[in-house]
Protein backbone atom coordinates (compact mmCIF):
# COMPACT_ATOMS: atom_id res chain seq x y z
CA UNK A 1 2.63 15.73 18.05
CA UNK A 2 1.27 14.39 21.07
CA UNK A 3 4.14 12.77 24.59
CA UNK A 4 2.29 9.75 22.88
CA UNK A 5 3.47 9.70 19.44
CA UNK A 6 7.14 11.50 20.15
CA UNK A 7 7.45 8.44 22.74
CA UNK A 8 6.57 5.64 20.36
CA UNK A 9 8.94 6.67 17.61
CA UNK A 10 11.91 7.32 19.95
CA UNK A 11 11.49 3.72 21.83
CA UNK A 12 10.81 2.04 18.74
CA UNK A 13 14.29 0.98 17.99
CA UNK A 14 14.47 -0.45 21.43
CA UNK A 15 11.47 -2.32 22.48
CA UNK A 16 11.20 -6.01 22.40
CA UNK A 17 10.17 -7.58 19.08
CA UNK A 18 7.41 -9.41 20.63
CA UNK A 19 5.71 -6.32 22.05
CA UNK A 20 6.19 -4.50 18.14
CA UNK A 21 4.51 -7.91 17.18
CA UNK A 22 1.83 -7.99 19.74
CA UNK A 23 0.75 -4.32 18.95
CA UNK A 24 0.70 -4.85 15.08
CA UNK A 25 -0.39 -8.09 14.39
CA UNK A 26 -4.27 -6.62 13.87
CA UNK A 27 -2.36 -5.00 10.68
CA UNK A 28 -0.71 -8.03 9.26
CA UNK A 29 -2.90 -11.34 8.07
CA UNK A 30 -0.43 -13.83 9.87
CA UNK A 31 2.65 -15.30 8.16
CA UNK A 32 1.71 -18.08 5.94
CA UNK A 33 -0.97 -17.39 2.80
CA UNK A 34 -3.54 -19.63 3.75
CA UNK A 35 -3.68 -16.76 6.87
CA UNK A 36 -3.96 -14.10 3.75
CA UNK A 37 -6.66 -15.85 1.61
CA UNK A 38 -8.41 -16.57 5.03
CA UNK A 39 -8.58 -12.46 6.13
CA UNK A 40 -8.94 -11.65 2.08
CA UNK A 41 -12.72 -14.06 2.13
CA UNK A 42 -13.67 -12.16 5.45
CA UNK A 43 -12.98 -9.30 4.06
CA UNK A 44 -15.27 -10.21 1.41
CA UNK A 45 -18.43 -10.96 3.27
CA UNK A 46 -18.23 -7.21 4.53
CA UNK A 47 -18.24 -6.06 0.78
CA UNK A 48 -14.90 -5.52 0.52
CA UNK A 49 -12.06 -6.25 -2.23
CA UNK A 50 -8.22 -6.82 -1.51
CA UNK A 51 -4.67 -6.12 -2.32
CA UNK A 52 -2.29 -9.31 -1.45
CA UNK A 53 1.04 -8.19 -0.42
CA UNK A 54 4.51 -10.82 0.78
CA UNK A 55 5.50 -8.92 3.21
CA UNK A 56 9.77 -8.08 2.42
CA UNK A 57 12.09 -5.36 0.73
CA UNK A 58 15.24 -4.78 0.27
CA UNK A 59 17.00 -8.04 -1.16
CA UNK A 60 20.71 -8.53 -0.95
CA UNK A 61 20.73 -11.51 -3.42
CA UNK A 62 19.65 -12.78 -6.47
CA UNK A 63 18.27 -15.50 -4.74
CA UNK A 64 16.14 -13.96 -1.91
CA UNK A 65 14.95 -11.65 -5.06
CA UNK A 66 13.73 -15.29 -7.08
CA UNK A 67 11.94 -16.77 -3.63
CA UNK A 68 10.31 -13.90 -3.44
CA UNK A 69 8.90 -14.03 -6.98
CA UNK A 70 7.99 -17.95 -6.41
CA UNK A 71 5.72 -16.57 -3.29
CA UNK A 72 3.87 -14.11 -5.73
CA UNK A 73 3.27 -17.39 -8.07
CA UNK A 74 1.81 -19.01 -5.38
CA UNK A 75 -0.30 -16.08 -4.56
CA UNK A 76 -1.14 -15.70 -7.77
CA UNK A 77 -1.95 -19.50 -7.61
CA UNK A 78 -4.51 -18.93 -4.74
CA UNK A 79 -6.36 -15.78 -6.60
CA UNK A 80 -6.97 -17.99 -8.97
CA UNK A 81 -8.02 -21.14 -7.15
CA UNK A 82 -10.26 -19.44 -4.04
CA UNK A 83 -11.73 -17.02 -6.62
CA UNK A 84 -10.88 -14.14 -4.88
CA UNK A 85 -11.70 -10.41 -5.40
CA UNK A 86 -8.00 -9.56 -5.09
CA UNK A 87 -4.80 -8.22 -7.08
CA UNK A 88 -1.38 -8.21 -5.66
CA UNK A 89 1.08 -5.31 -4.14
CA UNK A 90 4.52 -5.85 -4.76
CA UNK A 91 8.23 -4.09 -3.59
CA UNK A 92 10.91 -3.00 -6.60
CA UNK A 93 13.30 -3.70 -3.34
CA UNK A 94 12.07 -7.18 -3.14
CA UNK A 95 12.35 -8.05 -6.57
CA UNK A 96 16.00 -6.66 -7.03
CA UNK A 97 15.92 -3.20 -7.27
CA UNK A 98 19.38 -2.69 -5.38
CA UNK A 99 21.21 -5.66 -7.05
CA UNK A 100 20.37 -4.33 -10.62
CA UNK A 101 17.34 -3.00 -12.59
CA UNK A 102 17.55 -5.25 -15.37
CA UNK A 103 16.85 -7.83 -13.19
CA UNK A 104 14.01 -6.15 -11.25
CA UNK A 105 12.97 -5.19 -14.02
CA UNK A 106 12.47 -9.32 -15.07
CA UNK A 107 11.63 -10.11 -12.06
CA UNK A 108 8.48 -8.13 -12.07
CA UNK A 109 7.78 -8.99 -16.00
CA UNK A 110 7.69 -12.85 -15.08
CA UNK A 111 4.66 -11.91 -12.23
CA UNK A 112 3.05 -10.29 -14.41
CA UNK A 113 2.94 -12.64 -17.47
CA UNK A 114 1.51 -14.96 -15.16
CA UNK A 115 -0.45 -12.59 -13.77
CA UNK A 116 -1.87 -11.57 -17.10
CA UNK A 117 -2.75 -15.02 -18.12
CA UNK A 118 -5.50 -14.63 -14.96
CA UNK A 119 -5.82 -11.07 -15.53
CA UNK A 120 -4.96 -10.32 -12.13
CA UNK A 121 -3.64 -6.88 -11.83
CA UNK A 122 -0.13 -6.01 -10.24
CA UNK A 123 0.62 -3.08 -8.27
CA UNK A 124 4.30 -1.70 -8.23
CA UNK A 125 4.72 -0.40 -4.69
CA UNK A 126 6.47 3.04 -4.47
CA UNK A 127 9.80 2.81 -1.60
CA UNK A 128 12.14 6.07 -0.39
CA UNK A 129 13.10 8.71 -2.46
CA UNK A 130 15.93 7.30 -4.12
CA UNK A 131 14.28 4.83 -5.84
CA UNK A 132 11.34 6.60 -7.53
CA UNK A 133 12.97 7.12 -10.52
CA UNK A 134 13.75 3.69 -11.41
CA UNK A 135 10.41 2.66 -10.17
CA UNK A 136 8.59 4.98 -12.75
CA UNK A 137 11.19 3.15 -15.17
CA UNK A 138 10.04 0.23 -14.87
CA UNK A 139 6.54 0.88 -14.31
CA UNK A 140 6.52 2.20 -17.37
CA UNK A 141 8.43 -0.17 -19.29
CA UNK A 142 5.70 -2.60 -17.51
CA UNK A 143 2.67 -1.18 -18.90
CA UNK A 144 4.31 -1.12 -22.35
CA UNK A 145 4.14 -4.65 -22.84
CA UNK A 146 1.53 -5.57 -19.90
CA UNK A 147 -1.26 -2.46 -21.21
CA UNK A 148 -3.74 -2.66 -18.25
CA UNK A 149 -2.02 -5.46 -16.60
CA UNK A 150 -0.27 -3.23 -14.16
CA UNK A 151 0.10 0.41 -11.83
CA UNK A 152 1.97 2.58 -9.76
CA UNK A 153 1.61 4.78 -6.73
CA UNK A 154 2.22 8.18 -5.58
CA UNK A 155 3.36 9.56 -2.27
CA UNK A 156 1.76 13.73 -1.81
CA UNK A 157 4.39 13.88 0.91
CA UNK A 158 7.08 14.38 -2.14
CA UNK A 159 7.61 17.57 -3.82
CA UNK A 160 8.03 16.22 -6.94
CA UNK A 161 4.42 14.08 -6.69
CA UNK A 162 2.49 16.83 -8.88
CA UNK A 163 4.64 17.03 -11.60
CA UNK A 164 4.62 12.88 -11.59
CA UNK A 165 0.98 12.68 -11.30
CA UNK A 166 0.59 15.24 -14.38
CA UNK A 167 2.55 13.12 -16.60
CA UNK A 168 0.73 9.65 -15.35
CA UNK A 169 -2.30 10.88 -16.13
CA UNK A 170 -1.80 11.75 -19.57
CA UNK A 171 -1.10 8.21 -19.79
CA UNK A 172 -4.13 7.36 -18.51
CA UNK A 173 -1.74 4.75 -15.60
CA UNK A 174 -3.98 3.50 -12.81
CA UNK A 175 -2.18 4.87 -9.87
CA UNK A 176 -2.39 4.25 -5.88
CA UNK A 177 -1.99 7.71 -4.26
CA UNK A 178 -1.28 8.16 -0.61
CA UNK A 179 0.27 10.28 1.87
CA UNK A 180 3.49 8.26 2.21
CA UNK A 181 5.50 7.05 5.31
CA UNK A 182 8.95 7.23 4.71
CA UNK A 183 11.00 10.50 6.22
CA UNK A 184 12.30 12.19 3.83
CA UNK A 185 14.38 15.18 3.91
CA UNK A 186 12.87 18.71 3.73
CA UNK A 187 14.32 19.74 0.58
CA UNK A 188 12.51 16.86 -1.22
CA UNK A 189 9.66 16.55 0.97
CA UNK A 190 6.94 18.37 2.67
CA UNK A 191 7.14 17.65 6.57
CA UNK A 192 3.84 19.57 7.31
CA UNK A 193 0.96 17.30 8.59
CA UNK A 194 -1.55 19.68 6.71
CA UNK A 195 0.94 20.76 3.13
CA UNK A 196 0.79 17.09 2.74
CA UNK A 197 -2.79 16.59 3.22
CA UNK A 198 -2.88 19.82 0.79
CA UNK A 199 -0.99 18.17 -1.90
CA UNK A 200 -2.76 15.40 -2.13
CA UNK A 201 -6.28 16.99 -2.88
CA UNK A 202 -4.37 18.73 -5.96
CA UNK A 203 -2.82 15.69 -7.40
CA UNK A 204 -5.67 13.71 -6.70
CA UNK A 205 -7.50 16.52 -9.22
CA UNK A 206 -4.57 16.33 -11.68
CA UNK A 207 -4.66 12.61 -11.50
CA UNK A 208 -9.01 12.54 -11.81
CA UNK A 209 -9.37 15.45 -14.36
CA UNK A 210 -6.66 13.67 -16.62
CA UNK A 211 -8.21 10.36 -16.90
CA UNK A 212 -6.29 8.45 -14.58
CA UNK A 213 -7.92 5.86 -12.21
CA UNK A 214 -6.86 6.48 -9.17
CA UNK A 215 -6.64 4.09 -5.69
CA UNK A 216 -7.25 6.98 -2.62
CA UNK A 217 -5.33 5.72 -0.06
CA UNK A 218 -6.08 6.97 2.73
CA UNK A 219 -7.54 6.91 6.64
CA UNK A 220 -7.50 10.12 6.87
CA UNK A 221 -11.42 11.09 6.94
CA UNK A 222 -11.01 14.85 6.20
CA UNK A 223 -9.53 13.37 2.87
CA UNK A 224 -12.02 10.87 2.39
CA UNK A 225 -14.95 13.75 2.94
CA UNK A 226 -12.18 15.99 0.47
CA UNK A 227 -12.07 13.22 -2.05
CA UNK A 228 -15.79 12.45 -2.27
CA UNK A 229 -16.74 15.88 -2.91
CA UNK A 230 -13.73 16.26 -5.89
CA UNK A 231 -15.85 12.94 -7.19
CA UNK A 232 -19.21 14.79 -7.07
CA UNK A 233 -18.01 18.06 -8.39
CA UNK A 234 -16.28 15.68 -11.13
CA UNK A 235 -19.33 13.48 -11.48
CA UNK A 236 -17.22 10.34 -11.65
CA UNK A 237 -18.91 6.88 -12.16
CA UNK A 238 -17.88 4.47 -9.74
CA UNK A 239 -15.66 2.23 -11.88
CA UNK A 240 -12.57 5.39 -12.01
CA UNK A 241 -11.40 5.22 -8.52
CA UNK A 242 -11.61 3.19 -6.00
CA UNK A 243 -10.89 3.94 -2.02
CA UNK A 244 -7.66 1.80 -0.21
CA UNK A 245 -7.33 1.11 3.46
CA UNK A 246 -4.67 -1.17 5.28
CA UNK A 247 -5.82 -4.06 7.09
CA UNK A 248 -6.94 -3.39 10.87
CA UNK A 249 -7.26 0.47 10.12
CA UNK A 250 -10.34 2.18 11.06
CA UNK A 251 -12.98 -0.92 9.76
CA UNK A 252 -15.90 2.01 11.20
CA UNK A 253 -14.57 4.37 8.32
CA UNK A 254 -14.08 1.02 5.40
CA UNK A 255 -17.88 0.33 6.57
CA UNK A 256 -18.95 3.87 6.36
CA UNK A 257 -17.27 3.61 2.64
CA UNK A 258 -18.63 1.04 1.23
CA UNK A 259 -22.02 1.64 2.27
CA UNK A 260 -22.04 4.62 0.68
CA UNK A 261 -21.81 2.62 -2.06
CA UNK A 262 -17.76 3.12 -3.07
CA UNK A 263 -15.35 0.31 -4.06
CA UNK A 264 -13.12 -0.48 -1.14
CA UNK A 265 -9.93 -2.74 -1.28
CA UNK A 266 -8.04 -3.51 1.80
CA UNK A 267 -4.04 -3.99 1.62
CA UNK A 268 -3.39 -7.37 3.24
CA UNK A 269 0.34 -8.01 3.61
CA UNK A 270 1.33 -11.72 5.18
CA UNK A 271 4.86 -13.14 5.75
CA UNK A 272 7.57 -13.81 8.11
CA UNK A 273 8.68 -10.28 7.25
CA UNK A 274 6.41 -8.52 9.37
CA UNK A 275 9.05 -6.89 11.86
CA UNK A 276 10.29 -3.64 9.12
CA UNK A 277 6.58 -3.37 8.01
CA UNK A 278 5.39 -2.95 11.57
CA UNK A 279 7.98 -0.65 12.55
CA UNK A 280 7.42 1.91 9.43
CA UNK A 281 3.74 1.76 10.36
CA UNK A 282 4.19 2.31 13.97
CA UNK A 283 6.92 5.31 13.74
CA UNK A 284 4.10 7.11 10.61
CA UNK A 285 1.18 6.58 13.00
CA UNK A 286 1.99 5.86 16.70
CA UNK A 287 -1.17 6.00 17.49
CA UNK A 288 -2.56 3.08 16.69
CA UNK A 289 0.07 1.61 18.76
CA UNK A 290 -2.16 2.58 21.31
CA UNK A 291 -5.20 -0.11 21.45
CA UNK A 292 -2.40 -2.91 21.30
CA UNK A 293 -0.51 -1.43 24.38
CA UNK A 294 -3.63 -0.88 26.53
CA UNK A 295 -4.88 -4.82 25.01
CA UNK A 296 -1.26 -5.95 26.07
CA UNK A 297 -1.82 -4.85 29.73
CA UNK A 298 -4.46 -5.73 30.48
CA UNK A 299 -3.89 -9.10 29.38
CA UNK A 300 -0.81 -8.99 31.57
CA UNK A 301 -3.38 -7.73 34.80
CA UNK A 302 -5.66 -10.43 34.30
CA UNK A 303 -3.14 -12.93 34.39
């Protein structure tokens, strides 16, 4: 780890909120969804598709936990009406996950029976350790009465990830798989910059060769070069996997995708929420905290 990184994840919890915002705002569309549907009809004119996420977790009431479903029914709302090429991401947190599963669980059924009525597809977002079980619960639960409607993701920085991504695929889920960016203790978790990228080639195999589709998340180009040649040795058509990216990451790499002719959805989260989002992206990958400092001084030096 480079003075860099160790120095943006131990000032993290002190530095001003505007200079957090000022760094990561390239990664978030803006706070209101008319921002989102704006960066989701840029995105594509540059050939790219989109995951619409309202940005917030961990809800302490029942009725933070409903006003959050009422902004996925307007976004649902605005799929529909713009005609976008876009799905939705949501948070088991957000919905009620820590008040009570039932009513996550309900939560999470009434987005997608509107959802399925527009046969936009939901994606259940995977959070920390302790709540992957219930997650996987209610995913599949989900997809039980919703068949195709919905999926699930994967972190490869769990130890557990392989034996989950075995079972998935026998059930043919769609599944988002990425490295993951919570810290999680050793025991559970691999810590290792390259066991992690490791795991994630072999349960990106488990999930391909067992009939899963499968969202590679990832910036990571050794992984994108790893995951295109498992997809030629494979010989996968193009409509059983599909490449992810977050928004302001890399757009060189997303162009390099999806001229190579590869499906390419961007994760485009929007909301007043931003501050926790930022923060989790800043402390898993300080360096892109980099362009945003050197952008904020020198804005400072002209003035």
């Amino acid at each position: 780890m480079s003075l860099f990184d160790t120095l943006v994840r131990t000032t993290l919890p002190v530095t001003p909120r505007f200079v957090v915002h000022f760094v990561a705002r390239r990664y978030v569309a803006g706070s209101r969804l008319e921002d989102a549907v704006a960066t989701v009809t840029r995105l594509a004119q540059e050939g790219c598709c989109a995951t619409i996420d309202v940005l917030g977790e961990s809800v302490t009431s029942r009725e933070l936990a409903q006003t959050a479903v009422n902004a996925y029914f307007e976004v649902l709302e605005a799929i529909r009406a713009h005609g976008l090429d876009a799905n939705i991401s949501l948070k088991p947190t957000q919905m009620g996950l820590a008040i009570a599963e039932e009513l996550c669980l309900a939560n999470i059924a009434a987005i997608l029976e509107r959802a399925a009525a527009q046969r936009t597809f939901v994606r259940i977002d995977m959070e920390d350790s302790p709540t992957t079980d219930a997650t996987l619960r209610i995913y599949r639960q989900l997809i039980a009465r919703y068949p195709g409607g919905t999926g699930v993701v994967l972190q490869a920085r769990l130890r557990r990830t392989l034996a989950d991504a075995a079972a998935l695929a026998a059930e043919k889920a769609n599944v988002r798989l990425c490295k993951g960016i919570y810290l999680e203790p050793r025991r559970i978790a691999y810590c290792e910059r390259d066991i992690i990228r490791s795991n994630f080639v072999h349960v990106l195999r488990t999930l391909l060769t067992g009939g899963a589709y499968v969202g590679i998340a990832t910036h990571d180009e050794w992984l994108v070069c790893e995951s295109l040649a498992l997809i030629h040795e494979l010989g996968l058509p193009p409509d059983r996997y599909e490449f992810q990216m977050l928004l302001g990451v890399d757009p060189e790499l997303r162009r390099i995708i999806t001229d190579g002719g590869h499906r390419l959805r961007v994760y485009v989260p929007f909301g007043t929420h931003w501050y926790p989002y930022s923060v989790r992206r800043l402390r898993e990958n300080p360096t892109i905290a980099r362009a945003g400092l050197e952008a904020l001084l020198r804005g400072r030096l002209d003035s």
